[in-house]
C-alpha atoms as a PDB file:
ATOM      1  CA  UNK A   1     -51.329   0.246 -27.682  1.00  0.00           C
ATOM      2  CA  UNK A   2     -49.591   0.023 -24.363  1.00  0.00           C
ATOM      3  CA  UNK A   3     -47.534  -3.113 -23.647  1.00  0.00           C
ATOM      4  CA  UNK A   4     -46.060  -4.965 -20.785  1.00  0.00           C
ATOM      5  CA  UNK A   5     -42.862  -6.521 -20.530  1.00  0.00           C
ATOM      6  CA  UNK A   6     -40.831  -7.844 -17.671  1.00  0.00           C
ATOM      7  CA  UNK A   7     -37.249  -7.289 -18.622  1.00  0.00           C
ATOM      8  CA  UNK A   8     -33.365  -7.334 -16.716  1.00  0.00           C
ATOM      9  CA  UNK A   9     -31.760  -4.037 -15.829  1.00  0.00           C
ATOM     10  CA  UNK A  10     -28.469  -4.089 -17.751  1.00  0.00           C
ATOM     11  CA  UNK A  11     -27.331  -0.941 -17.465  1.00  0.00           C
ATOM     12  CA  UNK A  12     -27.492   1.763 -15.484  1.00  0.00           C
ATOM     13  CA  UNK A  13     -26.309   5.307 -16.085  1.00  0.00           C
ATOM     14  CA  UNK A  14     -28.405   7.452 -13.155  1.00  0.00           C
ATOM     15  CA  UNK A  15     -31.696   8.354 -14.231  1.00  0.00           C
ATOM     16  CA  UNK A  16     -31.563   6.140 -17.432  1.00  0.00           C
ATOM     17  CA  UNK A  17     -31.286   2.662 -18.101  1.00  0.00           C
ATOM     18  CA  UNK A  18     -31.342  -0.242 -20.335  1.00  0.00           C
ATOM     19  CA  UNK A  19     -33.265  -3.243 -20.128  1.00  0.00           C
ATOM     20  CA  UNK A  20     -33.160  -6.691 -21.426  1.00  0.00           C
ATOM     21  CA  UNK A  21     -35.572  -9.597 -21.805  1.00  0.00           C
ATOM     22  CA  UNK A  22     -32.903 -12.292 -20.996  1.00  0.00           C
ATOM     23  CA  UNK A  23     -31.584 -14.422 -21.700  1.00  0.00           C
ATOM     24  CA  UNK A  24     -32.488 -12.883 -24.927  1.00  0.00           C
ATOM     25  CA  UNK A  25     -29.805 -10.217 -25.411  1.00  0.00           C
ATOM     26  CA  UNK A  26     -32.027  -7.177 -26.919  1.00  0.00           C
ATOM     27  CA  UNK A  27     -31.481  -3.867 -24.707  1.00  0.00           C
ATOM     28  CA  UNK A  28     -33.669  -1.270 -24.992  1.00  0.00           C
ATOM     29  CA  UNK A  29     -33.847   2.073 -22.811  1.00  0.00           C
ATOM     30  CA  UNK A  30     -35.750   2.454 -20.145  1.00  0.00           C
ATOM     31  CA  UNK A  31     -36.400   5.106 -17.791  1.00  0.00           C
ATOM     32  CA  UNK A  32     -37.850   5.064 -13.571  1.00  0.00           C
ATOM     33  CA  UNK A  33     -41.552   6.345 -12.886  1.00  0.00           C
ATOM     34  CA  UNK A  34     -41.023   8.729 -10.220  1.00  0.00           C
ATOM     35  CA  UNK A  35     -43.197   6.766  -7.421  1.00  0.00           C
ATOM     36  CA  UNK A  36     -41.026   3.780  -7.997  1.00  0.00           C
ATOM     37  CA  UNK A  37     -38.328   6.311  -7.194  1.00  0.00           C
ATOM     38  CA  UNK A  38     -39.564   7.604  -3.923  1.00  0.00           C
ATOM     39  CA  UNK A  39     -40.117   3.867  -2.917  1.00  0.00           C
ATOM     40  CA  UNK A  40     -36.328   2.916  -2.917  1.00  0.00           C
ATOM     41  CA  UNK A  41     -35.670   5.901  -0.435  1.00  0.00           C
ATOM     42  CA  UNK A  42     -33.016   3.574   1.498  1.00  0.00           C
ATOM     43  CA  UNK A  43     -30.641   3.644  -0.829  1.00  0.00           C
ATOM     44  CA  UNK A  44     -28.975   5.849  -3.486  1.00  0.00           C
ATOM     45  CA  UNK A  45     -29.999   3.828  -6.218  1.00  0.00           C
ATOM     46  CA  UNK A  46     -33.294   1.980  -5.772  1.00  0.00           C
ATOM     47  CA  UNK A  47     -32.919  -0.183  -9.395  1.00  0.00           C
ATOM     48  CA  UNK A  48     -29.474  -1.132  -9.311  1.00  0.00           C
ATOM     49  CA  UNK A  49     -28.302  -3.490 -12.739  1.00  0.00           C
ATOM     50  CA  UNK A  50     -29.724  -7.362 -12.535  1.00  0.00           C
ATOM     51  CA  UNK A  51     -32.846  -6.605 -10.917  1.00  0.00           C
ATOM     52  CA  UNK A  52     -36.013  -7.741 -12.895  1.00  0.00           C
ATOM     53  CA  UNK A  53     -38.425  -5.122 -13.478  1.00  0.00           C
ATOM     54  CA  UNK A  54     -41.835  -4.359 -15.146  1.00  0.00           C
ATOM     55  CA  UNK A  55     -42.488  -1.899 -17.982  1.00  0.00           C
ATOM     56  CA  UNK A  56     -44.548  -0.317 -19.741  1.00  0.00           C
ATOM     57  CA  UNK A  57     -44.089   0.870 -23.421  1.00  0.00           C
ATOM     58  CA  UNK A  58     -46.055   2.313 -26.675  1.00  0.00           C
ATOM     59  CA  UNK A  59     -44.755   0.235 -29.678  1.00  0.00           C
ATOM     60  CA  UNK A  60     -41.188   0.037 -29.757  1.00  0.00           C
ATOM     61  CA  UNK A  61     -39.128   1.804 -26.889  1.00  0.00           C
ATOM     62  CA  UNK A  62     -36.607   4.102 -28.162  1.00  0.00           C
ATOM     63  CA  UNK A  63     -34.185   6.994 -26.656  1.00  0.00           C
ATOM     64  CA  UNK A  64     -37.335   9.517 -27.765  1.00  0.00           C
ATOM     65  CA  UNK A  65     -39.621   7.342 -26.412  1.00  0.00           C
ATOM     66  CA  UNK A  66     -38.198   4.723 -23.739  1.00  0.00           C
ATOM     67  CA  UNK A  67     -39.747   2.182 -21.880  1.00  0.00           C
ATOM     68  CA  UNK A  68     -41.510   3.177 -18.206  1.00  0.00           C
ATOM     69  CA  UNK A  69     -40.429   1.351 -15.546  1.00  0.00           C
ATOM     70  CA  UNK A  70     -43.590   0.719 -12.952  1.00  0.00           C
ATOM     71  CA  UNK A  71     -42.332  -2.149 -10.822  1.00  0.00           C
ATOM     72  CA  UNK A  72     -38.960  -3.711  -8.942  1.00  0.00           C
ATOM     73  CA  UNK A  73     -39.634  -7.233  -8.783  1.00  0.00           C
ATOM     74  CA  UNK A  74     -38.661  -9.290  -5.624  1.00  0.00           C
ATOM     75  CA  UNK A  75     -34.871 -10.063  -5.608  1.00  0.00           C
ATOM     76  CA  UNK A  76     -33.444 -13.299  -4.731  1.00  0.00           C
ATOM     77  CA  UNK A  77     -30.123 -11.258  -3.320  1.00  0.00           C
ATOM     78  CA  UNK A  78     -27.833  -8.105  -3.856  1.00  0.00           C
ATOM     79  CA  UNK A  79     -24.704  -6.589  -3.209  1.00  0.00           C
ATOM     80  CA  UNK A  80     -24.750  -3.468  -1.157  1.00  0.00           C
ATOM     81  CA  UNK A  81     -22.407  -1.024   0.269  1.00  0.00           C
ATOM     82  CA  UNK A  82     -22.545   2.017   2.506  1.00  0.00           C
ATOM     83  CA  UNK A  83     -22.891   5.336   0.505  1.00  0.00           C
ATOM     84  CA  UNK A  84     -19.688   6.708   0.660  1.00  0.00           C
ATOM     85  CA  UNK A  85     -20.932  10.145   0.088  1.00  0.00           C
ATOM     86  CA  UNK A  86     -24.367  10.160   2.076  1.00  0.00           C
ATOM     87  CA  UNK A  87     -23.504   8.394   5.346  1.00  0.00           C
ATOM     88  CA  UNK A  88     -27.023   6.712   6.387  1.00  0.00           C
ATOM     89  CA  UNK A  89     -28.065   5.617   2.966  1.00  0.00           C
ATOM     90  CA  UNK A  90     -26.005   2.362   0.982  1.00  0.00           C
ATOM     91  CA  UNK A  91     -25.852   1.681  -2.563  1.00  0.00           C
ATOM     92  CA  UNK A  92     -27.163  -1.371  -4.119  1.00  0.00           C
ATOM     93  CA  UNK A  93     -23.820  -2.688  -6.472  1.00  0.00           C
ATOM     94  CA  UNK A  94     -25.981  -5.444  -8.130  1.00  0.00           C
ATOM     95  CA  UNK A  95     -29.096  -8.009  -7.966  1.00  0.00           C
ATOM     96  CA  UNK A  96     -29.940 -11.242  -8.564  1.00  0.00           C
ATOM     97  CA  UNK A  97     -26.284 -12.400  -9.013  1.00  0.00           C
ATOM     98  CA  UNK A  98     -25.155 -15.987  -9.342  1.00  0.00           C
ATOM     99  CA  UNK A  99     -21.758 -14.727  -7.804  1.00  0.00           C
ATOM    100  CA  UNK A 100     -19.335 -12.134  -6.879  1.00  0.00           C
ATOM    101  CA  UNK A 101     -16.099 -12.166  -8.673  1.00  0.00           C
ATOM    102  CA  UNK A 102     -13.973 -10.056  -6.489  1.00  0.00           C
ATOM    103  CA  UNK A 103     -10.157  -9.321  -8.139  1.00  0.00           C
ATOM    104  CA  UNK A 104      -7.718  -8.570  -5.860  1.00  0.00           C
ATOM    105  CA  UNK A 105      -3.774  -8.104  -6.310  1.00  0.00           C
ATOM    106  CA  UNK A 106      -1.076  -8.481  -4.346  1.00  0.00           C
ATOM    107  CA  UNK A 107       0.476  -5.236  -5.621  1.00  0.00           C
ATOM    108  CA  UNK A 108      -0.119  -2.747  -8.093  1.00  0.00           C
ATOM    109  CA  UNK A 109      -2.340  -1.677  -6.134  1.00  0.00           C
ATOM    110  CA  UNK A 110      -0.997  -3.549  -3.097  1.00  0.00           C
ATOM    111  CA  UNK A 111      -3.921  -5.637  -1.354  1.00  0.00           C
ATOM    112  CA  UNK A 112      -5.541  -4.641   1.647  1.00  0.00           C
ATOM    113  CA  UNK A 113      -7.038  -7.390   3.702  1.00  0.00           C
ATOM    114  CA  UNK A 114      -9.744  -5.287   5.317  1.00  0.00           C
ATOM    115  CA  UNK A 115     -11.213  -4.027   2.332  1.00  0.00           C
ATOM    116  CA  UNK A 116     -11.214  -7.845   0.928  1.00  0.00           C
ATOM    117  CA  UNK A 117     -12.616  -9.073   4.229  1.00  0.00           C
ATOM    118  CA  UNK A 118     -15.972  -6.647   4.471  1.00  0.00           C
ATOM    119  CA  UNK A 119     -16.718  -7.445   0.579  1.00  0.00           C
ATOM    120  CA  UNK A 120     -17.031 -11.180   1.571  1.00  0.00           C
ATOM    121  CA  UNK A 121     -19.286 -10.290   4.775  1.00  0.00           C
ATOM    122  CA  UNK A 122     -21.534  -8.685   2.322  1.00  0.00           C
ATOM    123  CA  UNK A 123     -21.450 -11.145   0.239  1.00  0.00           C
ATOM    124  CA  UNK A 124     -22.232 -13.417   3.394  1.00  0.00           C
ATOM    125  CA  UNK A 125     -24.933 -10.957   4.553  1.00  0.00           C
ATOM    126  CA  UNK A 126     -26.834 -10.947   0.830  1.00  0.00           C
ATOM    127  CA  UNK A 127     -26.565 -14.289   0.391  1.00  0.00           C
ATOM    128  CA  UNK A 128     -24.301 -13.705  -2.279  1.00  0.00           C
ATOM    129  CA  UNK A 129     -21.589 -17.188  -3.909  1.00  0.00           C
ATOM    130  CA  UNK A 130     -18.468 -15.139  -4.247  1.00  0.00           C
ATOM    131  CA  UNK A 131     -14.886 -16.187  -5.489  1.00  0.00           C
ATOM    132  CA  UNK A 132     -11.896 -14.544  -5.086  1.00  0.00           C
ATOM    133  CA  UNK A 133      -9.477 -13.788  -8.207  1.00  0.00           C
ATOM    134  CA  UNK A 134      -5.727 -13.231  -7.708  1.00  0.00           C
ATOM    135  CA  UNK A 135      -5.049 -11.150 -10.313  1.00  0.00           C
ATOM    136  CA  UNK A 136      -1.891  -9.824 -12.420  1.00  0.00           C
ATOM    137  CA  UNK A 137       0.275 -13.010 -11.647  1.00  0.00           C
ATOM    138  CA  UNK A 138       3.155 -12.394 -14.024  1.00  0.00           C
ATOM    139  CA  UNK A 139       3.964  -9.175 -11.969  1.00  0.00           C
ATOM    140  CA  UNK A 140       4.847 -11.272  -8.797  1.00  0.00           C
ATOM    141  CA  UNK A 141       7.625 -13.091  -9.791  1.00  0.00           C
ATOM    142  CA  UNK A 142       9.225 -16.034  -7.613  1.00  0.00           C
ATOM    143  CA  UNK A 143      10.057 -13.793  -4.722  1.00  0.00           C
ATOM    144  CA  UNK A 144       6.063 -13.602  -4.074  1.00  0.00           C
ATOM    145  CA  UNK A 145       5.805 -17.377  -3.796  1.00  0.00           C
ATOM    146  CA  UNK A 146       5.091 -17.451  -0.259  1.00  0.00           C
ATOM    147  CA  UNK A 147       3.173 -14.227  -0.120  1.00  0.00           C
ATOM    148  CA  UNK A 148       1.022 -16.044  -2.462  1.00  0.00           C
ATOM    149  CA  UNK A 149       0.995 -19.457  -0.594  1.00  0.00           C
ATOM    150  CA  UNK A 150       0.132 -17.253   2.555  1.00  0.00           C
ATOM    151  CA  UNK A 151      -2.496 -15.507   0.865  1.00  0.00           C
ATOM    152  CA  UNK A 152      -3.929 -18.816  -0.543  1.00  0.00           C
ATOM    153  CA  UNK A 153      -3.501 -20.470   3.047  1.00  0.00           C
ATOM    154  CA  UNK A 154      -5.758 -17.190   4.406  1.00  0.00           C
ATOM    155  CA  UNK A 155      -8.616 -17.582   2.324  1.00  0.00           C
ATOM    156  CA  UNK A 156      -8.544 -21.288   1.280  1.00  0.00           C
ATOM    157  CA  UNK A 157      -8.931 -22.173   4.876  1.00  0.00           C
ATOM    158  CA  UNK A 158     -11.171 -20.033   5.569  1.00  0.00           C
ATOM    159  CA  UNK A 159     -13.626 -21.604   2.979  1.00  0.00           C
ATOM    160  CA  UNK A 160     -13.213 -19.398  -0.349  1.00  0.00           C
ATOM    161  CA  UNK A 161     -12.202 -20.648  -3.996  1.00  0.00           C
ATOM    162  CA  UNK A 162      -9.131 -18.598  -5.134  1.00  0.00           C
ATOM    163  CA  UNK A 163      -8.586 -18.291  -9.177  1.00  0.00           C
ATOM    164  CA  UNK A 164      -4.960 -17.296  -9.843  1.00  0.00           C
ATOM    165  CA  UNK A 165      -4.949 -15.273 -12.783  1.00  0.00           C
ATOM    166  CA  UNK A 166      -2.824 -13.510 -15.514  1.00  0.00           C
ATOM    167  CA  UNK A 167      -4.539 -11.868 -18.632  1.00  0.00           C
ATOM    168  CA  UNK A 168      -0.666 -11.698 -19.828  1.00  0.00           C
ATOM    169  CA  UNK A 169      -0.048 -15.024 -19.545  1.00  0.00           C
ATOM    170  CA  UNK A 170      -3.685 -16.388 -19.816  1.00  0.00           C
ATOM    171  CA  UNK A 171      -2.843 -18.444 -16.106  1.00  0.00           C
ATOM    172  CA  UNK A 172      -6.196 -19.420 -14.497  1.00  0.00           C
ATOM    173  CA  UNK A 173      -8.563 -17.707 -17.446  1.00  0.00           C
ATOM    174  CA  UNK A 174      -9.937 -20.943 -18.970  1.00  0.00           C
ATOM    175  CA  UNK A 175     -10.921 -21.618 -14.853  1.00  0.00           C
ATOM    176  CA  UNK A 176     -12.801 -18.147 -14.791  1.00  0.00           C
ATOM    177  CA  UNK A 177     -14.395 -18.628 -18.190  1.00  0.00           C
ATOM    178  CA  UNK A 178     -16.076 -21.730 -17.063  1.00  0.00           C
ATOM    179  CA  UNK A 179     -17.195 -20.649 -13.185  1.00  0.00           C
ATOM    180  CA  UNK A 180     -18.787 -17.451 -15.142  1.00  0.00           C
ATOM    181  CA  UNK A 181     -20.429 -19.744 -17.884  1.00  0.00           C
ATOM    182  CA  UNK A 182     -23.888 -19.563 -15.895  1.00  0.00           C
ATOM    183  CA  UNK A 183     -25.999 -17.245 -15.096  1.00  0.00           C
ATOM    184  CA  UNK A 184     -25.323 -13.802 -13.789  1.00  0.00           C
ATOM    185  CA  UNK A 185     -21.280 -12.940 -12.650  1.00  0.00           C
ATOM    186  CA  UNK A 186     -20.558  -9.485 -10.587  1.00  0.00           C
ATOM    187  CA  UNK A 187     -16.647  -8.258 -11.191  1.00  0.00           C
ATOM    188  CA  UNK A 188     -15.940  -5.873  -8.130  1.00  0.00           C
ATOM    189  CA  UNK A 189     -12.414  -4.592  -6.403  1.00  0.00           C
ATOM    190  CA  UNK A 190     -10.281  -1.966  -5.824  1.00  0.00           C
ATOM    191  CA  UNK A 191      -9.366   0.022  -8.805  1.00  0.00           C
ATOM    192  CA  UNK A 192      -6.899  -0.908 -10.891  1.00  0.00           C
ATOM    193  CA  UNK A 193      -6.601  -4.465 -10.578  1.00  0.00           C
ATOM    194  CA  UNK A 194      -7.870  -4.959 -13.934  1.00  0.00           C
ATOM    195  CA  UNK A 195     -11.153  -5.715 -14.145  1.00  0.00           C
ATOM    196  CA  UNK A 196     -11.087  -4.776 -17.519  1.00  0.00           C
ATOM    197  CA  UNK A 197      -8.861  -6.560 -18.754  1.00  0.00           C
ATOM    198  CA  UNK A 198     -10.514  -9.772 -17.368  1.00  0.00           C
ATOM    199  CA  UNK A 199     -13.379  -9.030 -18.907  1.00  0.00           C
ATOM    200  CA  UNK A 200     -11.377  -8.586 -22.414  1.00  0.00           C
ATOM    201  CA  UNK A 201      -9.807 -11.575 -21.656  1.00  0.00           C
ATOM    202  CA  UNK A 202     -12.920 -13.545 -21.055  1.00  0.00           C
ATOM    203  CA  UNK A 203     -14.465 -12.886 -24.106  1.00  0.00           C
ATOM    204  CA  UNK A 204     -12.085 -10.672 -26.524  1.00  0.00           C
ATOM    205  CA  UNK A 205     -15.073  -9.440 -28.395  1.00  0.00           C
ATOM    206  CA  UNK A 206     -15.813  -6.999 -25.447  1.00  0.00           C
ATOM    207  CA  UNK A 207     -14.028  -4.009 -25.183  1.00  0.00           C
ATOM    208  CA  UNK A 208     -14.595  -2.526 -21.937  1.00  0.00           C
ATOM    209  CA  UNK A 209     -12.369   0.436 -21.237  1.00  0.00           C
ATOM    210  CA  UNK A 210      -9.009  -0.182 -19.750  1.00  0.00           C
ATOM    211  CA  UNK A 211      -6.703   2.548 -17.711  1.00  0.00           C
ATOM    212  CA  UNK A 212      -3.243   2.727 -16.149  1.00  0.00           C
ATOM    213  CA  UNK A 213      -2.088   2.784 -12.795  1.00  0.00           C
ATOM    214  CA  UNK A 214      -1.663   6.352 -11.605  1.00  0.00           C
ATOM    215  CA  UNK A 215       2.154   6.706 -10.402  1.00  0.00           C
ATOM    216  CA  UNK A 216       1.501   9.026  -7.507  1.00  0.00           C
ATOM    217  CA  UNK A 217      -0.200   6.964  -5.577  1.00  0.00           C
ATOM    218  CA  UNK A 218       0.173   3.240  -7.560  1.00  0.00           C
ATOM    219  CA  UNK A 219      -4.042   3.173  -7.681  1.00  0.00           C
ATOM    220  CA  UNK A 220      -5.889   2.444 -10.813  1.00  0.00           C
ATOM    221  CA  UNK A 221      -7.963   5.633 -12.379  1.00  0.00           C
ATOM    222  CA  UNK A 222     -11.428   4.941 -12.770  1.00  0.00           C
ATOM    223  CA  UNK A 223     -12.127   3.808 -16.232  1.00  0.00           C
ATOM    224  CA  UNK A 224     -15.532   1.891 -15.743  1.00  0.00           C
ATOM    225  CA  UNK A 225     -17.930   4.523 -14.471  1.00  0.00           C
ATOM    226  CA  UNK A 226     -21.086   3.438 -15.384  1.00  0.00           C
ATOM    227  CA  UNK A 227     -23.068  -0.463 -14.196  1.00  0.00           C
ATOM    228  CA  UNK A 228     -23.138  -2.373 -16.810  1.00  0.00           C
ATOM    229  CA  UNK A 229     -24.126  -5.857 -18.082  1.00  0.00           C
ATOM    230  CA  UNK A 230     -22.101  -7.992 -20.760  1.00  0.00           C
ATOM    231  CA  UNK A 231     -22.978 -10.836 -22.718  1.00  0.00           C
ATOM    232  CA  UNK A 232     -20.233 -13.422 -22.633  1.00  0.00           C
ATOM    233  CA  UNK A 233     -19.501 -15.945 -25.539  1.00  0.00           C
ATOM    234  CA  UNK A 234     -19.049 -18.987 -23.270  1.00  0.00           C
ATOM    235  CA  UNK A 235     -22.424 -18.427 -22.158  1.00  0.00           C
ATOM    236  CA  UNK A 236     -23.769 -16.279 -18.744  1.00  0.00           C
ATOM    237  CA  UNK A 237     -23.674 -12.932 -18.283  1.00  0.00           C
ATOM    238  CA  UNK A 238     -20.605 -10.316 -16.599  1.00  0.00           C
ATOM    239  CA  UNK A 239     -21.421  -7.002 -14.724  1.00  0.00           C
ATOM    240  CA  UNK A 240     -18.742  -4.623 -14.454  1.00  0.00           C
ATOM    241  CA  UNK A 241     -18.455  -2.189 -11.872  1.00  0.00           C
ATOM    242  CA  UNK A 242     -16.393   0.814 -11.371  1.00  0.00           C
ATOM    243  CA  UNK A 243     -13.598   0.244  -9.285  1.00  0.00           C
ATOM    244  CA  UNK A 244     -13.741   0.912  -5.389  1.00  0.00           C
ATOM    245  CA  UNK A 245     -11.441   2.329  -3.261  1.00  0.00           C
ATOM    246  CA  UNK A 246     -13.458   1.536   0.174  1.00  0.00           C
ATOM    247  CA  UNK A 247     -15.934  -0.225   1.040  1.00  0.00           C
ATOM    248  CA  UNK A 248     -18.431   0.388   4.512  1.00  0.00           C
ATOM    249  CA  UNK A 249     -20.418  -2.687   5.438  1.00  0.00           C
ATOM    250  CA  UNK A 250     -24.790  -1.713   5.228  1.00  0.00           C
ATOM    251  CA  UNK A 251     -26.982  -3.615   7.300  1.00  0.00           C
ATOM    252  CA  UNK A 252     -24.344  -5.777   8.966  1.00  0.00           C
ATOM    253  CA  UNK A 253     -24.924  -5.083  13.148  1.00  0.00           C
ATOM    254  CA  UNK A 254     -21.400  -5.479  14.893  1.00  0.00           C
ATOM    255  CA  UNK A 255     -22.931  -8.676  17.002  1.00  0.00           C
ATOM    256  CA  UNK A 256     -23.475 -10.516  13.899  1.00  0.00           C
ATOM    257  CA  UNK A 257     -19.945 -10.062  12.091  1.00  0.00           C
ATOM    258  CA  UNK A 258     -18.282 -13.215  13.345  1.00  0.00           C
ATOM    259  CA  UNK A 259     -21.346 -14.993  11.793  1.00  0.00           C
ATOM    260  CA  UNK A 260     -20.357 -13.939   8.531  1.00  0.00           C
ATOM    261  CA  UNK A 261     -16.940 -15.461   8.984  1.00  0.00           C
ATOM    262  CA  UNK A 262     -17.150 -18.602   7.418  1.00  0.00           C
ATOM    263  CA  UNK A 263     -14.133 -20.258   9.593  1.00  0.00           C
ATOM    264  CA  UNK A 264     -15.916 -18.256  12.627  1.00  0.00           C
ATOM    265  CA  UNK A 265     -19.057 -19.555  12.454  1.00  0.00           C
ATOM    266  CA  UNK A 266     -18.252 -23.363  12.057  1.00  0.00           C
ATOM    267  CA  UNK A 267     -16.344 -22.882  15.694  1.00  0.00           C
ATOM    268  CA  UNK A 268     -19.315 -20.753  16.963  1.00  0.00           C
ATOM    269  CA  UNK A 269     -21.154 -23.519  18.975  1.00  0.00           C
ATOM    270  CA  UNK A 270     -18.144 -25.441  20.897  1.00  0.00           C
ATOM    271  CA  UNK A 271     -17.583 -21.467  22.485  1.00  0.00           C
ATOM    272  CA  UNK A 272     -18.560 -21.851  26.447  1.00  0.00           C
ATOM    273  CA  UNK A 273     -20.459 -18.711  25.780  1.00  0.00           C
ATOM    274  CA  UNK A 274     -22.920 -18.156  23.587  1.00  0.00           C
ATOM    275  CA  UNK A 275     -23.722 -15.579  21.666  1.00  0.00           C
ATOM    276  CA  UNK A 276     -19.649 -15.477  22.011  1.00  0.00           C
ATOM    277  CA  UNK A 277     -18.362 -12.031  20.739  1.00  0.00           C
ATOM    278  CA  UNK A 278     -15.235 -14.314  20.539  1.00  0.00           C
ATOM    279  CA  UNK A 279     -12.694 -11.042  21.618  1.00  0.00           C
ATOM    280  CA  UNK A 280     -12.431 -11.657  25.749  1.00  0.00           C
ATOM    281  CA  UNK A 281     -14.847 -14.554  26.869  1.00  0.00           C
ATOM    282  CA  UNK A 282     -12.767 -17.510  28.423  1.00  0.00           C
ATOM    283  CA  UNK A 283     -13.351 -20.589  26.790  1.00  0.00           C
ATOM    284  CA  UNK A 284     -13.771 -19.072  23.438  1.00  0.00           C
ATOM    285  CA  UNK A 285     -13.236 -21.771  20.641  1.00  0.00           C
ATOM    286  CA  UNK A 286     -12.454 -19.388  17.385  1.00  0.00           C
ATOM    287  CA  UNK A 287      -9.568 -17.691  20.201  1.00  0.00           C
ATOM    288  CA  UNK A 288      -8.283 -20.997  21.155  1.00  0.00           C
ATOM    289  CA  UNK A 289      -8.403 -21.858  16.684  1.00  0.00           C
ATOM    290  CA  UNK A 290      -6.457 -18.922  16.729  1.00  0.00           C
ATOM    291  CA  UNK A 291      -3.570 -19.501  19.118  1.00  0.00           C
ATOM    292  CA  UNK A 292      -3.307 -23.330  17.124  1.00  0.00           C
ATOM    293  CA  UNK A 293      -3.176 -21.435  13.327  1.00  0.00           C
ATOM    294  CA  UNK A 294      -6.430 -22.530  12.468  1.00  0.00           C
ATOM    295  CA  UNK A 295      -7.789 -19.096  12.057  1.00  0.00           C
ATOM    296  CA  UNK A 296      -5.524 -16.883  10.609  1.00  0.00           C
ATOM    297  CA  UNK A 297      -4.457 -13.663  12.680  1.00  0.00           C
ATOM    298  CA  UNK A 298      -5.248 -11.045   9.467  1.00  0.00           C
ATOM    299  CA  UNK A 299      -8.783 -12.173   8.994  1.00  0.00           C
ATOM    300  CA  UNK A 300      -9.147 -11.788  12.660  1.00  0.00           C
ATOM    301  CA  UNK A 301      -7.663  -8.365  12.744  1.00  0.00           C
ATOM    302  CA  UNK A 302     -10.399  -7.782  10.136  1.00  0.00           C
ATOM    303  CA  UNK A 303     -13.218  -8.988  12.459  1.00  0.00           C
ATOM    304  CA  UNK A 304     -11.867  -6.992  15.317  1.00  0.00           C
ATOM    305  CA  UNK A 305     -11.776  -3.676  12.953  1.00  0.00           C
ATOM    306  CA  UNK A 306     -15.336  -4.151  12.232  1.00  0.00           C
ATOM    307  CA  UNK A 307     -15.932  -4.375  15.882  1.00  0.00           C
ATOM    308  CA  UNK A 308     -14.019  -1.070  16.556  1.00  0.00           C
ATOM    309  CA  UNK A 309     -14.660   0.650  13.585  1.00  0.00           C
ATOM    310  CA  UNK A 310     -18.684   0.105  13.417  1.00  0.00           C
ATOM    311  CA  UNK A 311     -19.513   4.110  14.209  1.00  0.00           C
ATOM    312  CA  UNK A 312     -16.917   5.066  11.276  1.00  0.00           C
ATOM    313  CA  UNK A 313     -18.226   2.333   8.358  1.00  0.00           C
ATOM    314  CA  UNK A 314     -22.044   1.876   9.006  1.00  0.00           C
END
């Protein structure tokens, strides 16, 4: 007798997937009715991991016999990135997310502003809570204090919580356990800022896969490759992504950057102009923040690159 279930993608590994009727934690496979695949011809991956669905199934789904996945429900938000490999299309990172963990490190890899920067527009964009972890801090030793003050002074002012963090030490994990308590937690960043071992840290009964920095070029290899969903102990639920190593901004028009710049957009109205592309209009109030320190010169730089750079990223 057929049944149907709505369930939680929780992993996904291409054409295959597994599903979950949380917050019960029971996965079972699943696999994509080819209409539903047609539909999602915008993207690369039209069920990405979080989004509810509806199945079908005959008694109990199993890899011989999985579930059939008829319908993507409605989703409340996502994360999405330009495809890096087929230019028009994006890729759907994750739905229905609570927040966006995004681990960054001031070395090993080094940090790169930009990349940080057009993860939080998404995140802006999709309607998307993120917070910013600042990873590996037993590496930085008390020569870094004022890169990290500066760093904190960047995106504290500009709005953001910042986590400091040290799976070595166990600095700032307690913090991180409790903001990813509830409900459903994406971990994103560049590889090799150890994801990973966050995750492991979190909740020690998980054992995603951990890899070392390669030498050459002091990036992290790749060693989550599929979407996937964890149950953590504290409570909530952790998706862990592979690591990036760019990041193009989807559906983000050029004219509607600086609204997705938190520190930009609560100096938007006092500009003399408006709309205010904030770059050469006199009178400009986010210029005039700028020239006092109240908007910091980097995250500008990254607003002007998105400006320049829209033919290359979108």
């Amino acid at each position: 007798m057929k049944q149907t279930l709505q369930a939680t993608v929780v992993k996904n590994a291409g054409s295959h997937f597994l599903l979950s009727p949380l917050p019960e934690w029971k996965p079972f496979p699943a696999v994509l009715r080819g209409k539903v695949r047609l539909s999602g011809s915008g993207s690369t991956n039209p069920v990405a991991v979080g989004d509810r669905v509806t199945c079908t199934f005959e008694d109990s789904p199993s890899e011989k016999s999985p579930a059939l996945i008829t319908e993507i429900l409605e989703r409340r938000n996502h994360l999405v990135r330009k495809s890096t490999n087929l230019s028009r299309r994006s890729h759907v990172i994750a739905a229905n997310l609570d927040r966006a963990v995004i681990v960054v490190t001031l070395y090993f890899p080094e940090i790169k502003l930009p990349f940080l920067d057009r993860i939080l527009v998404s995140c802006e964009a999709y309607g998307v809570k993120p917070l910013i972890v600042l990873n590996k801090l037993d590496l930085y030793g008390a020569e870094a204090a004022d890169e990290v003050a500066h760093f904190l002074h960047i995106y504290e002012g500009a709005g953001y919580k910042v986590i400091r963090t040290s799976v070595k030490t166990g600095e700032g994990i307690d913090d991180l356990r409790a903001e990813c308590a509830q409900g459903l937690s994406l971990l994103t960043g560049e590889s090799g800022v150890g994801k990973s071992s966050l995750v492991r840290a979190l909740d020690p009964s998980l054992s995603p896969k951990t890899g070392e920095l390669s030498l050459v070029h002091l990036q992290g290899c790749h060693t989550t490759s599929l979407y996937e969903m964890y149950p953590l102990s504290c409570g909530g639920f952790m998706i862990d992504t592979p690591g990036l190593r760019g990041f193009g901004l989807s559906g983000v028009e050029a004219g509607e950057a600086a609204s997705y710049f938190p520190e930009m957009l609560r100096l938007a109205d006092r500009c003399r102009f408006v709309p205010c592309t904030h770059t050469h209009e006199p009178g400009c109030a986010v210029k005039e923040a700028l020239e006092r320190g109240e908007v910091s010169p980097e995250r500008y730089n990254s607003y002007l690159g998105m400006l320049e750079e829209d033919g290359k990223f979108r």
